[in-house]
Every structure is written in structure tokens, then in C-alpha cells.
Protein backbone atom coordinates (compact mmCIF):
# COMPACT_ATOMS: atom_id res chain seq x y z
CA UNK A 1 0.00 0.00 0.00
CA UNK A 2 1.21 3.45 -1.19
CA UNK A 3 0.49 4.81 2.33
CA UNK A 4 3.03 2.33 3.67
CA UNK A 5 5.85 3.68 2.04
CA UNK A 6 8.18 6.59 2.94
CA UNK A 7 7.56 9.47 2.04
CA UNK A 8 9.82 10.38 -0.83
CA UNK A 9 9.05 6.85 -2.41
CA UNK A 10 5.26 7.47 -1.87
CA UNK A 11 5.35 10.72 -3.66
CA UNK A 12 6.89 9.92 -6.58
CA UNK A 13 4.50 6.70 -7.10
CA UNK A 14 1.61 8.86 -6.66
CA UNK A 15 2.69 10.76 -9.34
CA UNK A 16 3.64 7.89 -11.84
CA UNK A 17 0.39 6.70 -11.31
CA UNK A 18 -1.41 9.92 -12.02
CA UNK A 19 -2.75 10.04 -8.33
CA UNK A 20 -1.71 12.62 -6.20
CA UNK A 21 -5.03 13.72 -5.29
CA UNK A 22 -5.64 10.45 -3.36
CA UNK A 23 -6.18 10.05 0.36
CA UNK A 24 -4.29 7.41 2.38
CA UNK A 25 -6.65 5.67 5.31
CA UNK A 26 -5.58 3.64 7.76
CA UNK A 27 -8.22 0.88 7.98
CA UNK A 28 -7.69 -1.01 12.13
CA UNK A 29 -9.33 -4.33 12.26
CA UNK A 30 -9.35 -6.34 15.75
CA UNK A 31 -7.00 -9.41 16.63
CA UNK A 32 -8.84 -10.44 19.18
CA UNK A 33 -11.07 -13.83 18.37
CA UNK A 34 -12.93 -14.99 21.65
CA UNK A 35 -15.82 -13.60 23.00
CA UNK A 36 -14.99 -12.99 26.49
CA UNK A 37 -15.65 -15.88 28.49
CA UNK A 38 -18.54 -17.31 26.31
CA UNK A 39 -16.44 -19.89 24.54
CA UNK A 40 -17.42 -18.40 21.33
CA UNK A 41 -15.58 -17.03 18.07
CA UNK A 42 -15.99 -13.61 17.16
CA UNK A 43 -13.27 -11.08 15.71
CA UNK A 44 -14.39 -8.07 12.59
CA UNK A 45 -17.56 -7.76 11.47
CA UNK A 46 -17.56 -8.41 7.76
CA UNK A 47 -20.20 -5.87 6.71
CA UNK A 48 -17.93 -3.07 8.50
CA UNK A 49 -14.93 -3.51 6.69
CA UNK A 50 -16.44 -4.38 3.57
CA UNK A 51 -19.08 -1.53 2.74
CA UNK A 52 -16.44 1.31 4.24
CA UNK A 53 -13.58 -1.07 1.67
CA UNK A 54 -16.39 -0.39 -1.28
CA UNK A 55 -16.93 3.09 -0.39
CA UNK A 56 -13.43 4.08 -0.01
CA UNK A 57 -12.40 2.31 -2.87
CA UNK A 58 -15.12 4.26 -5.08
CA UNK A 59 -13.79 7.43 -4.11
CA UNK A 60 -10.11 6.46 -5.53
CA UNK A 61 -8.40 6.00 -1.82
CA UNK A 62 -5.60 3.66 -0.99
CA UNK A 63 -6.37 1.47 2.04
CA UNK A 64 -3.95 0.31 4.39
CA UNK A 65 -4.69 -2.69 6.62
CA UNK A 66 -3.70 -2.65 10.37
CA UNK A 67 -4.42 -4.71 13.68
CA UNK A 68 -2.61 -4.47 17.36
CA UNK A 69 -0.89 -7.97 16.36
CA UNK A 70 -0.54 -7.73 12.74
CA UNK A 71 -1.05 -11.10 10.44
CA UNK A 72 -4.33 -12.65 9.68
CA UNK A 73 -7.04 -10.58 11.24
CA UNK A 74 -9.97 -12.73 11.85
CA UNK A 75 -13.28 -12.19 10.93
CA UNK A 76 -16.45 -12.84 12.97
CA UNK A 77 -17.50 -16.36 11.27
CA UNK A 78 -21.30 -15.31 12.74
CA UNK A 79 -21.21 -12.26 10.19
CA UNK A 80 -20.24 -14.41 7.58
CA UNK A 81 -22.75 -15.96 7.73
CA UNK A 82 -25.40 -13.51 8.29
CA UNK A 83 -24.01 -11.56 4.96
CA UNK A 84 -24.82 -14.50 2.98
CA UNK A 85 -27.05 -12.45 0.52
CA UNK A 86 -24.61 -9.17 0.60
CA UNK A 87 -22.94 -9.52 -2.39
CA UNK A 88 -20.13 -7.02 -1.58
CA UNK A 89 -19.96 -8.83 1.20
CA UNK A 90 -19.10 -12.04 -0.17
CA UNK A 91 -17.25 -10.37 -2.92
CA UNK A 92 -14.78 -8.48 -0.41
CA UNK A 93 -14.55 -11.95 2.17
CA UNK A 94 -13.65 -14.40 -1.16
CA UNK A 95 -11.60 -11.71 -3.05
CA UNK A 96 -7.91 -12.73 -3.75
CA UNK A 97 -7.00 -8.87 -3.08
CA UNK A 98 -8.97 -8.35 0.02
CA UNK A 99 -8.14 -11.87 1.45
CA UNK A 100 -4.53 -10.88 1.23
CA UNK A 101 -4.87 -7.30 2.83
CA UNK A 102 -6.98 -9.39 5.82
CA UNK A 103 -3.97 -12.09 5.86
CA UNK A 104 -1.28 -9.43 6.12
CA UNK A 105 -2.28 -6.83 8.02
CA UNK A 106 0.64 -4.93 9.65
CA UNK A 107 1.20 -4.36 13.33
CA UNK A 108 -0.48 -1.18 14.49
CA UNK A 109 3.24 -1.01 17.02
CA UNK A 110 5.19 -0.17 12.92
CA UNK A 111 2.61 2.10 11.88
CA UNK A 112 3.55 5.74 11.17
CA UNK A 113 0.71 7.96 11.36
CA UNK A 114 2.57 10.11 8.61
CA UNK A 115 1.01 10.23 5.38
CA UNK A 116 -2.58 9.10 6.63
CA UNK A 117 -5.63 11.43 6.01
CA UNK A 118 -7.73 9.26 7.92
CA UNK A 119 -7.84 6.33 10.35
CA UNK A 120 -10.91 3.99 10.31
CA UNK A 121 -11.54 1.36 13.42
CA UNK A 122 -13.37 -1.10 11.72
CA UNK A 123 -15.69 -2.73 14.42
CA UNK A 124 -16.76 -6.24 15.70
CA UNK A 125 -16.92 -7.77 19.17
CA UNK A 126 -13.14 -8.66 19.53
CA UNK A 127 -12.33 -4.33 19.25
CA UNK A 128 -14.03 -4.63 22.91
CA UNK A 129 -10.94 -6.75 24.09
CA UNK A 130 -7.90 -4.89 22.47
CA UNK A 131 -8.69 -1.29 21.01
CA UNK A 132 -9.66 0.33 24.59
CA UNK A 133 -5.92 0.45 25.93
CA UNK A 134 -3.72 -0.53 22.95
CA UNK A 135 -1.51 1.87 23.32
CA UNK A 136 -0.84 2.13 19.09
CA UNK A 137 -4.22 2.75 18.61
CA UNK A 138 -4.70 5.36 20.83
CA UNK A 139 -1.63 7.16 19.26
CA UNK A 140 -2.49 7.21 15.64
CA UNK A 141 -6.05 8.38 16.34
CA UNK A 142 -4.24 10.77 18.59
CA UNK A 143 -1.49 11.76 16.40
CA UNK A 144 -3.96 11.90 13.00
CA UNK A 145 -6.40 14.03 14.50
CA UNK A 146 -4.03 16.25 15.67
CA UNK A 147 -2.49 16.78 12.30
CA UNK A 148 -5.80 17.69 11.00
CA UNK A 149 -6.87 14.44 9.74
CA UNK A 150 -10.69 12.40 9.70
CA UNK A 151 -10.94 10.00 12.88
CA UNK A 152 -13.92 7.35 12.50
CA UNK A 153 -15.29 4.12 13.61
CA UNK A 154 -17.88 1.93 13.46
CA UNK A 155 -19.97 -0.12 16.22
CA UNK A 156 -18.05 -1.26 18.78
CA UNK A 157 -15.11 0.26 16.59
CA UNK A 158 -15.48 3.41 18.42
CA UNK A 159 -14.59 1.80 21.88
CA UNK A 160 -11.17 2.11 20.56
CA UNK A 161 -11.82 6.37 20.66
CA UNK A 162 -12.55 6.10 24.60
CA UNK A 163 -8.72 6.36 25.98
CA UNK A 164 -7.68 8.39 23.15
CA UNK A 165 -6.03 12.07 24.51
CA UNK A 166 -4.99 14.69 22.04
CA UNK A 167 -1.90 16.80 22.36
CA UNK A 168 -3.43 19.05 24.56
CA UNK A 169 -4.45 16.87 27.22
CA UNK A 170 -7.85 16.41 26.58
CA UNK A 171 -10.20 13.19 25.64
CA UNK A 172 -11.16 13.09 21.61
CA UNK A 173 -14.51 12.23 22.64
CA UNK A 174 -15.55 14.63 25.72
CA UNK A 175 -18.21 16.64 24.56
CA UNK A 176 -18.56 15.39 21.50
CA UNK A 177 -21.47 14.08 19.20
CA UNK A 178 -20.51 10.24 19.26
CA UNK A 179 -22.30 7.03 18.46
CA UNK A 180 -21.50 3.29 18.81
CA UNK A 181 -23.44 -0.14 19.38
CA UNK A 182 -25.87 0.80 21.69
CA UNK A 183 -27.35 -0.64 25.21
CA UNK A 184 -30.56 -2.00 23.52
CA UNK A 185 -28.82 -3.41 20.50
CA UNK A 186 -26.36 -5.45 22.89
CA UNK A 187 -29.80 -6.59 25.11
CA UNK A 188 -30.88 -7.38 21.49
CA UNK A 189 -27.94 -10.12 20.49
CA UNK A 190 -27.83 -10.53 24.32
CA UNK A 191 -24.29 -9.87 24.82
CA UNK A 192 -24.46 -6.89 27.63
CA UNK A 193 -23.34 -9.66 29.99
CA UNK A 194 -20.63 -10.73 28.29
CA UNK A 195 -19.20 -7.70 26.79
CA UNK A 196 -16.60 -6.07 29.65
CA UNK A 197 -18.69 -2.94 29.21
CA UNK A 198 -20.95 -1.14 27.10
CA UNK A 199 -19.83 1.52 24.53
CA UNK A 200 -22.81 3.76 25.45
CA UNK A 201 -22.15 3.46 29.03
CA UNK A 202 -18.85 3.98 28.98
CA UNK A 203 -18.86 7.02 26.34
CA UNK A 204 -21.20 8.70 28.34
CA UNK A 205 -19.49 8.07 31.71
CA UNK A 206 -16.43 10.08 29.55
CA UNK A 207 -18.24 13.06 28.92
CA UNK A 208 -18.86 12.44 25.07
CA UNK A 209 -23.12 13.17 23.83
CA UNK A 210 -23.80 9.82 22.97
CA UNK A 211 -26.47 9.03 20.18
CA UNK A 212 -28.88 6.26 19.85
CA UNK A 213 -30.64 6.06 16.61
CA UNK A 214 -32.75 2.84 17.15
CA UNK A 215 -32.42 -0.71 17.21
CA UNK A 216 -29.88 -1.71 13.84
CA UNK A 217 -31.14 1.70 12.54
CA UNK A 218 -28.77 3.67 10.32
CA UNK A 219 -26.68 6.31 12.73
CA UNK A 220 -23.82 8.35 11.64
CA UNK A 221 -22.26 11.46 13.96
CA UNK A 222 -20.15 13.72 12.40
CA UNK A 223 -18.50 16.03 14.72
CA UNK A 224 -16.18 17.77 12.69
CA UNK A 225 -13.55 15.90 12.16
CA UNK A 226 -14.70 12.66 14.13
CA UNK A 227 -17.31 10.48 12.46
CA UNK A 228 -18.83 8.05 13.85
CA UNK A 229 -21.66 4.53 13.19
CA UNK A 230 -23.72 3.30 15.35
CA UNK A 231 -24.13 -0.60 13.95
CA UNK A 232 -23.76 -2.36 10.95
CA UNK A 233 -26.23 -0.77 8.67
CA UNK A 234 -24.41 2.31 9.43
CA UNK A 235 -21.04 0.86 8.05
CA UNK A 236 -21.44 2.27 4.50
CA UNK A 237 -22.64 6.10 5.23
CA UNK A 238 -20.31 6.44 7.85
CA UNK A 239 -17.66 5.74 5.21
CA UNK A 240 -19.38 8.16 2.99
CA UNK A 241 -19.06 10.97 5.38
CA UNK A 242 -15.58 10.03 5.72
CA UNK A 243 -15.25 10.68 1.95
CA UNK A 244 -17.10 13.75 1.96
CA UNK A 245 -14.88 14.89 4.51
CA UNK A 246 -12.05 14.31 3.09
CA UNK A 247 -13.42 15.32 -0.82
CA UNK A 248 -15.50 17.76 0.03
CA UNK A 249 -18.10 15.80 -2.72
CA UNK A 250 -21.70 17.12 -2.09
CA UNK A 251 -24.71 14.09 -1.10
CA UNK A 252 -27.52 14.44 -3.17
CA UNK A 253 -30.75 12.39 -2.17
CA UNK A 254 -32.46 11.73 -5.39
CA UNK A 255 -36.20 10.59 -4.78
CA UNK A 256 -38.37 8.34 -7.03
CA UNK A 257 -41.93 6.77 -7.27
CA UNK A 258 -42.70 3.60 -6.79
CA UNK A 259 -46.46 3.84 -8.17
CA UNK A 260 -46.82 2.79 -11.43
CA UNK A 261 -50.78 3.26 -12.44
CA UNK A 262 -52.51 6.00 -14.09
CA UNK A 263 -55.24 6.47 -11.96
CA UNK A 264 -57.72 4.21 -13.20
CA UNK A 265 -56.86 4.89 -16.88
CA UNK A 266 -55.66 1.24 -17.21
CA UNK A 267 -52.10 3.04 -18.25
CA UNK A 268 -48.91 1.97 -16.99
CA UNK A 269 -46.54 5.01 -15.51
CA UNK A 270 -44.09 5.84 -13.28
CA UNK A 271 -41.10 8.19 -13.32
CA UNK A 272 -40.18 10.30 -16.08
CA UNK A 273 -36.98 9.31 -17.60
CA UNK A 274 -35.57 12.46 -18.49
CA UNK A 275 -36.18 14.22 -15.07
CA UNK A 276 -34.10 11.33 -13.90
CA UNK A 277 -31.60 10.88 -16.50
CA UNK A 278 -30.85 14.68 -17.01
CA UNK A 279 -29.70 15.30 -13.74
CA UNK A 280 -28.09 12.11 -12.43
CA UNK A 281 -25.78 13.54 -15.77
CA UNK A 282 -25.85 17.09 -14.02
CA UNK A 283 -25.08 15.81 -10.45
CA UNK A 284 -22.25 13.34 -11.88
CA UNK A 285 -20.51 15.65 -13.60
CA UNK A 286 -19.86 18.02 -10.76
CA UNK A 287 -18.16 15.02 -8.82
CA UNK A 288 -21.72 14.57 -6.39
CA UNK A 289 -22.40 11.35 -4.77
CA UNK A 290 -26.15 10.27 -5.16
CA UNK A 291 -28.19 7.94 -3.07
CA UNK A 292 -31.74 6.72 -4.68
CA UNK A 293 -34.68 5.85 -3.26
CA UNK A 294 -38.15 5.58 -3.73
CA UNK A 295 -41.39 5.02 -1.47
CA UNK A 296 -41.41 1.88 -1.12
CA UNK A 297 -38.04 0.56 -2.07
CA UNK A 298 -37.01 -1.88 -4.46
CA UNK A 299 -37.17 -1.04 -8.08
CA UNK A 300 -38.70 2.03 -8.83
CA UNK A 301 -40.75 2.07 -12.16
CA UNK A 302 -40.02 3.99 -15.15
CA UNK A 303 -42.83 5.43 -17.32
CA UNK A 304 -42.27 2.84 -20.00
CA UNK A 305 -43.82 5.96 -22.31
CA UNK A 306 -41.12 8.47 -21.56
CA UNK A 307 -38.30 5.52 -22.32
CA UNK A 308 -40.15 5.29 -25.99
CA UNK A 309 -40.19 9.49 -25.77
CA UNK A 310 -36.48 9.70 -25.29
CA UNK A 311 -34.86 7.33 -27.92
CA UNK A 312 -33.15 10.32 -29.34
CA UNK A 313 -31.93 11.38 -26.48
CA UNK A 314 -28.55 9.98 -25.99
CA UNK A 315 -27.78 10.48 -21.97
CA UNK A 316 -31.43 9.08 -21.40
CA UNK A 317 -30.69 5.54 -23.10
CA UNK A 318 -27.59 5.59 -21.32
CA UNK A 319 -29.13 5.96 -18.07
CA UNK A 320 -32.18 3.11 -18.99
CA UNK A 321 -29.54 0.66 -20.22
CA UNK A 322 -26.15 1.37 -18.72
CA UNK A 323 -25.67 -1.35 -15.62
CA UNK A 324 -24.79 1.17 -12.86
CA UNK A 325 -27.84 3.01 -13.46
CA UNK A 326 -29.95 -0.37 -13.96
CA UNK A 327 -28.60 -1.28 -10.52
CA UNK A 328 -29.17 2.34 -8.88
CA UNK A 329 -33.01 1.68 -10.35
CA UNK A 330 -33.29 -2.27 -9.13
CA UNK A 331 -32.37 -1.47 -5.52
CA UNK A 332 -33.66 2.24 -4.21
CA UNK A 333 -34.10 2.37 -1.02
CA UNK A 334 -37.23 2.69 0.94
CA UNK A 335 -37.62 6.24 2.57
CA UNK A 336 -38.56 5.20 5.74
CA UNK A 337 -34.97 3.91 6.08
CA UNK A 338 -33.61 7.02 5.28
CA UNK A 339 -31.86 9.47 7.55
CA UNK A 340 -31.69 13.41 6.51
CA UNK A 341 -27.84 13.33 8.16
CA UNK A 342 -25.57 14.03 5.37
CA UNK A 343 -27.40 14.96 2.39
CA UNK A 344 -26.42 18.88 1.46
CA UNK A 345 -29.76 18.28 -1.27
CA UNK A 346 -32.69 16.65 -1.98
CA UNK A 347 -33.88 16.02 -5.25
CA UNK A 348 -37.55 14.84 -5.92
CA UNK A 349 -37.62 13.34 -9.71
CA UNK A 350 -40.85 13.68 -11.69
CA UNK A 351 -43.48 11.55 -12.95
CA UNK A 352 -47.37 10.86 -13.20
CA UNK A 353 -46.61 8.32 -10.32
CA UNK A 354 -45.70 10.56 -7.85
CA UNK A 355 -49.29 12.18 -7.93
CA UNK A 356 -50.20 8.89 -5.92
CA UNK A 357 -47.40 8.25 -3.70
CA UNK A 358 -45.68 11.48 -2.64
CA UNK A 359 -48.21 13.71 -1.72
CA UNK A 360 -49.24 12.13 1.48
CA UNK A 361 -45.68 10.01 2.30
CA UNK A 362 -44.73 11.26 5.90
CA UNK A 363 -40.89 10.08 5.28
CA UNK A 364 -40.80 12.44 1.96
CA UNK A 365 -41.78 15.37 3.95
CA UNK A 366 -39.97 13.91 6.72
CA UNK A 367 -36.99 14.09 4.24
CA UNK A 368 -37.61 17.38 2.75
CA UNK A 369 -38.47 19.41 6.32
CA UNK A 370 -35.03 18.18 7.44
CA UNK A 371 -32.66 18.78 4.70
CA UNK A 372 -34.42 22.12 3.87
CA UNK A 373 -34.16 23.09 7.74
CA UNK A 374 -30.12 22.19 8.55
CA UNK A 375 -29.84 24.60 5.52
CA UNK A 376 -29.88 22.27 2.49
CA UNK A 377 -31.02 22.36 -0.71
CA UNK A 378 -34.75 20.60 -1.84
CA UNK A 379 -35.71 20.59 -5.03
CA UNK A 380 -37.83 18.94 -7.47
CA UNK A 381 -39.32 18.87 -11.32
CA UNK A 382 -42.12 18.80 -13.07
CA UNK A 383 -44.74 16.67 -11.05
CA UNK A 384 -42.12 15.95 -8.39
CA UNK A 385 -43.18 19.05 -6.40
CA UNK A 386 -46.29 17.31 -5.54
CA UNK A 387 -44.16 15.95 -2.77
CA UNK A 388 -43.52 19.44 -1.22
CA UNK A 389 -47.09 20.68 -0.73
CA UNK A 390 -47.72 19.10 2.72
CA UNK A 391 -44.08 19.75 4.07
CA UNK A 392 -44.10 21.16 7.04
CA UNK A 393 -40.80 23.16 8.47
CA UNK A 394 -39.42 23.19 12.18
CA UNK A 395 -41.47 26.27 12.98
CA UNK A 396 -44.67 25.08 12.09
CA UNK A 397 -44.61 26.57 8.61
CA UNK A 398 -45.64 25.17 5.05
CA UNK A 399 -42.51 25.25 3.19
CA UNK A 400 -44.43 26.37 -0.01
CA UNK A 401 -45.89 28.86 1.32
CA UNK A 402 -45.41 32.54 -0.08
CA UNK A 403 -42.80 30.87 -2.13
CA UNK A 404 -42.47 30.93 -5.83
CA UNK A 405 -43.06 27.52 -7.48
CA UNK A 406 -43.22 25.83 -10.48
CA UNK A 407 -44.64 22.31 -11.75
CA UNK A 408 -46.53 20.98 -14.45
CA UNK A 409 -49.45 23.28 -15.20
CA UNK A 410 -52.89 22.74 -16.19
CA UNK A 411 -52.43 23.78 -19.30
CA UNK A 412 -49.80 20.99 -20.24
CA UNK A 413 -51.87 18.63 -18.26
CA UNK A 414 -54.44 19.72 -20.98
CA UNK A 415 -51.67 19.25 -23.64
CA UNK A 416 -51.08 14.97 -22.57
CA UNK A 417 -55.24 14.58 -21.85
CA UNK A 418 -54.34 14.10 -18.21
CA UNK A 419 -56.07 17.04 -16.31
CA UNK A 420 -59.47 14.38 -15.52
CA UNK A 421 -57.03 11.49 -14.69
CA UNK A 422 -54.95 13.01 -12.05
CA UNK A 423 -56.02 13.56 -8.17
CA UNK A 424 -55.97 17.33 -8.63
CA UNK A 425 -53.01 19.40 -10.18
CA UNK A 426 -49.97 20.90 -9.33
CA UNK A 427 -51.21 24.40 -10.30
CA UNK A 428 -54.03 24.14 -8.71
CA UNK A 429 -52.87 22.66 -5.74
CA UNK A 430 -49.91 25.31 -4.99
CA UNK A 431 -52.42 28.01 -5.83
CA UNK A 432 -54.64 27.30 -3.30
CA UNK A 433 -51.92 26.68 -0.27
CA UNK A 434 -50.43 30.23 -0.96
CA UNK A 435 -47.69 29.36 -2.82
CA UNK A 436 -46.68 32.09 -5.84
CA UNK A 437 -47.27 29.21 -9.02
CA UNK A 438 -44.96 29.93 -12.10
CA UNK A 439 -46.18 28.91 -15.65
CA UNK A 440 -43.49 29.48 -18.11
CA UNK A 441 -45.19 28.59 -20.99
CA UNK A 442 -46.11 24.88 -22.53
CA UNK A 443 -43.11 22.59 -22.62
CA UNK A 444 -41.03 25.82 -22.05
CA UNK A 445 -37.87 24.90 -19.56
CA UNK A 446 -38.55 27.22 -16.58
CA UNK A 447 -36.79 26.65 -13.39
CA UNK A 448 -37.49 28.74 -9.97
CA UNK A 449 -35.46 29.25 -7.33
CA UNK A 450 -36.81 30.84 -4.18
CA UNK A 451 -33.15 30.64 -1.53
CA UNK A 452 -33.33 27.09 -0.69
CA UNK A 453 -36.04 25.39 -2.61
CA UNK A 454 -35.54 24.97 -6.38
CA UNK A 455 -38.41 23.83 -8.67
CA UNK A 456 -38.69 22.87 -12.29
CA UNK A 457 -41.78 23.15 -14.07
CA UNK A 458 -41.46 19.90 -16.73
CA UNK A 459 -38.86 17.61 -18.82
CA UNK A 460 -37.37 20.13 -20.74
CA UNK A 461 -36.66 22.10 -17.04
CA UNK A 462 -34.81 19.21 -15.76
CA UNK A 463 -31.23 19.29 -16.67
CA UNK A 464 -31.68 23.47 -15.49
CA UNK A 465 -33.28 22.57 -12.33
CA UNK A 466 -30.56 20.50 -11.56
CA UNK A 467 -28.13 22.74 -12.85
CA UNK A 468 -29.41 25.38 -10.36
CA UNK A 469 -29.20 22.79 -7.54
CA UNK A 470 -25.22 22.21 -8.52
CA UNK A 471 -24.81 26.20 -8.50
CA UNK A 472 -26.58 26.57 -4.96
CA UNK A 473 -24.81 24.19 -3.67
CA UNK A 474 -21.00 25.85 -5.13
């Protein structure tokens, strides 16, 4: 690993290979492989290696793998087998590469913290046995925060964050916004009475604001420049905050339908593929990461019309056929799953669908009254602001309200014979709640943006809306 190397050496391969931009991480996996007194294996936790490994490995980092004994670093055999159907799972535990980096990891004791932007504790029961007073891993979270670099952890990762004292004296984690495996999720794989402590217990007895998202729900504190997860669902956005933090890359939350009937026209729909297609292009091109997901989760219908509308339209058959996008469609996530932390933007895609499903969806507004109140950007397109006109902000307030909008109009709903099929209408709708309703003409691109809320009226305003979105966000 590049990160290894000295300094002089390290430089110049960075710059053969083009790649001076990259960050260095220090990824710390446990050595440890009983669980207490219990008589069983445990060790890693696959899941929390390999979704941060994915993530980091997307964003064009080198990895370096460490443990307090060096060697083979062994993994909980439970989480094996629970990660059965994870296929980066099983990709990253039966990889040639990766089962070498987890073979020959080096000893934390010849680790240099030089050269590291970040260090990452990978967690797993056996990081309750040897992180807390390994005196290496104390001093390379010590020594890397101090230099200005990204501390983070995962799980029970983070226990290894509770003796750590900076240069001045002080405890990382005192006062701090910190999470880790919490007291109900070790009552829930009953291991509070095996475990020498708890992480919760102990971070708060240290002064530190400890967080408890729910049972296995998603949970990532960033505080500054320490980040950490609160289980193993939170494995893969806590990496992605590390990458943000270290890239600077904007989140976008992109938001589709999952409804796919016209009303009761007997007509298939769905969302619209160039208010999709347009700005995932947009969004890409500035360098933003984008996380999909839909109402229900799962693949997210297209309207099967707009993918016959757009056969001219290069960047939309890319998007319908390319297999990153295919997979992006297949496997959206559910927005009740979804935490606001993180995303600088959400973006609600259009479509006849979303008359049906995003109006009255609790986690959409949920979504939108978040972002739009810790100062980020929402935004939507043509009959994707449907899903802003019951949002309700912190202070009570609709977030329409007094605003100027746009969305399709009645008139174009006249144009595609739609007006009688649809609930009610966009125009109609904002009208009535007090929003200021913009109609820039039929099939005329016509983008509003009113501070933090961005709206485009219909297809031809998609690529501007989201152009507008990229410029707020600069």
C-alpha cells in the first residue's frame, strides 16, 4: 500500500500513477477472536470492513490494513454468515486482493501515522478486548487528528476512541457528538453480559453526547472531524461521510416513485426518464455522490412511455440501459430507512406516479423538512413538487408557502389529456396553499429558485433545475 511507504518513495508513485489527489486511510481491524468468556468465536464484522472497503475504494483512496498484532485478522464467522445475501460482502470476504490485505495486516506497534488522512476502526466484538488500551491505537487516532486528519469508527469500533487524549491533554470524545453499538442493541444479540462494558455506558461516563438512533437503525455522527456509526447498517454512510470529509463531494438524495398506475386509466406510468436521466448527468458531472430511493423501495418504475419518448436522447438511453444506473433503479431504497444526516440536497424526480405516492408520504416530507431546515437544498421537477405541498418546516410553517413555485401546469396537463385522470393538479394545488405558481409557458424549460427550494416546471426544465441545484450548492 502506497500509504506504507516513505515518504519520498510514496510521492513519486503517486505521481507515476497519475494520483496525487488520493487520500491514504488507515483501515484497524481487531485481533482479538474470543468472546470474552462465552467460549465463542468472534473477531471483525464483515459488513464493517467491507461496505467502508467499497466506499473508499469508489472514491479512488488507498487502504492500508492494520491490527494491534498484525497477520491474519480474523473475521467474525457469525457475520459471515449472516451476509450471505450481501454480495459485496461475499465479494470483499472471497476476493484474492482483500483476502490478502486481511492475511497481512501490519502491526499497528510499525505504523507511522505520517502520510494518513484518515484512520478507520473497523468494528466487531473482539475491538471490545484490544482497542480500549492498545496503546498504538490510541496514538495514531491521537497523532492523525491532531495533524488535521478524519478520525472514524464503526460499532463497537469506536470503543477504541474512549482512551484516546490529544496533544493538549484532553479526551477526543468529551463533549462530543458520538455514536457506537448501543445498550438495547447489545440486550438485542444478548451480549451486555458478556461484553466487559458497554460503549454507550462507557462514552457517556467520559463526557462524550452519545447518540442512539434505534435498534440496527442507520446512525452516523459527524463532529467535525470525528465520524462516527452506530451498527452495521451504518457501516457504509459512515464511510461516505468520511469521503465527503475528506473530498468535500456534495450528497444528493435523489427521490423516485414507486407507483406505477394511471389512476384508473388502465395506463402503466411511473417516473419520467428524463427528469431522472438529465440530472443524475448534471449531479455526476460536478463530482456529487447520489443515493436513490423511492417510497417503497425496491425497483422504482419507469414510465415505460417516456423511455419510448427519449430514444433520441442519448444520456437518457444511457441511463435506462447502462448497468450502474440499472442497478441504482433495481435497488432504491425505501424512505422510511432514510436518515436526513448528510445529504447537502434533496432532489424529488418527476413523474405521473408521484401524484399517488408522494403527496401524502410522511418520510418524503420527513426528508424534505429536514434537509431544507439544517440549511440544504430541496428541489424537485415537473410533477415531483407534488411531494412538497404538505411539508411542514421546524417552525410550524408550510414550506411552499409565499414561495415561488413551479410544476406541471394545467395547461400541459391539458396538452397529454391528463387534467381528468390526475387527483388534482400541481397548479391548482400550490395556488390554493399560498404558494406564488410559475407557468413558463407549454413545454417551455422554466426553473425557480426561491433561496433554498428549487423547482422545475417539466422535462425540458430538468437538466436546469438541476443545474441550479449544482450552483446553490457551489
Amino acid at each position: 500500500m502506497i500509504a506504507g511507504l516513505p515518504a519520498d518513495q510514496r510521492a513519486r508513485l503517486a505521481a507515476a500513477l497519475g494520483n496525487v489527489a488520493s487520500k491514504n486511510i488507515l483501515m484497524v481491524l481487531t485481533s482479538c477472536d474470543k468472546l470474552g468468556d462465552s467460549g465463542k468465536q468472534t473477531g471483525w464484522y464483515l459488513p464493517e470492513c467491507a461496505h467502508p472497503y467499497a466506499a473508499f475504494k469508489a472514491a479512488g483512496f488507498n487502504m492500508t490494513f492494520a491490527s494491534p498484532k498484525g497477520g491474519l485478522a480474523p473475521v467474525d464467522e457469525g457475520s459471515v454468515d449472516a451476509s450471505k445475501e450481501d454480495k459485496g460482502c461475499m465479494d470483499f470476504h472471497t476476493g484474492e486482493e482483500t483476502k490478502k490485505l486481511i492475511a497481512n495486516t501490519v502491526a499497528l506497534k510499525d505504523v507511522k501515522s505520517d502520510g494518513f488522512d484518515a484512520v478507520f476502526l473497523v468494528g466487531g466484538f473482539g475491538t471490545m478486548w484490544d482497542f480500549p488500551d492498545d496503546a498504538d491505537v490510541q496514538r495514531l487516532c491521537a497523532e492523525i487528528y491532531d495533524k488535521g486528519g478524519i478520525v472514524s469508527a464503526v460499532c463497537h469500533g469506536p470503543v477504541g476512541l474512549i482512551n484516546v487524549k490529544l496533544k493538549d491533554g484532553s479526551l477526543l470524545i468529551k463533549d462530543k457528538d458520538v455514536t457506537a453499538f448501543t445498550n438495547a442493541e447489545e440486550d438485542a444479540v444478548s451480549c451486555r453480559e458478556i461484553v466487559p462494558y458497554t460503549c454507550e455506558d462507557k462514552m457517556k461516563a467520559l463526557g462524550a453526547n452519545f447518540s442512539d438512533g434505534g435498534v440496527f437503525q442507520a446512525n452516523v455522527k459527524v463532529a467535525g472531524r470525528l465520524i462516527t456509526g452506530q451498527n452495521p447498517p451504518s457501516a457504509d454512510p459512515c464511510a461516505k461521510a468520511v469521503v465527503k470529509a475528506l473530498t468535500g463531494k456534495k450528497e444528493i438524495l435523489m427521490v423516485l416513485t414507486s407507483h406505477d398506475k394511471l389512476g384508473d386509466s388502465g395506463k402503466q406510468t411511473g417516473w419520467y426518464l428524463p427528469e431522472c436521466a438529465h440530472p443524475y448527468a448534471v449531479f455526476k458531472a460536478a463530482g456529487f455522490n447520489m443515493t436513490f430511493a423511492s417510497t417503497k423501495g425496491g425497483l422504482s418504475p419507469v414510465d415505460e412511455g417516456s423511455v419510448d419518448a427519449s430514444k433520441e436522447d442519448k444520456g437518457c438511453m444511457d441511463f435506462n440501459t447502462g448497468e450502474e444506473t440499472k442497478k441504482l433503479i433495481a435497488n432504491t431504497l425505501a424512505v422510511k430507512d432514510v436518515k436526513s444526516d448528510g445529504f447537502d440536497a434533496i432532489f424529488l424526480v418527476g413523474g405521473f406516479g408521484t401524484m399517488w405516492d408522494f403527496p401524502d408520504n410522511v418520510d418524503v416530507q420527513r426528508l424534505c423538512a429536514e434537509i431544507y431546515d439544517k440549511g440544504g437544498i430541496v428541489s424537485a421537477v415537473c410533477h415531483g413538487p407534488v411531494g412538497l405541498l404538505n411539508v411542514k418546516l421546524a417552525d410550524g410553517s408550510l414550506l411552499v408557502k409565499g414561495k415561488e413555485v413551479t410544476a406541471f401546469t394545467n395547461a400541459e396537463e391539458d396538452a397529454v389529456s391528463c387534467r381528468d385522470i390526475v387527483p388534482y393538479t400541481c397548479e391548482d394545488k400550490f395556488k390554493e396553499i399560498g404558494a406564488t405558481f410559475s407557468d413558463g409557458g407549454v413545454f417551455q424549460a422554466n426553473v425557480k429558485v426561491a433561496d433554498r427550494l428549487i423547482t422545475g416546471q417539466n422535462p425540458p426544465s430538468a437538466e436546469p433545475t438541476a443545474q441550479a441545484v449544482v450552483k446553490a450548492l457551489s
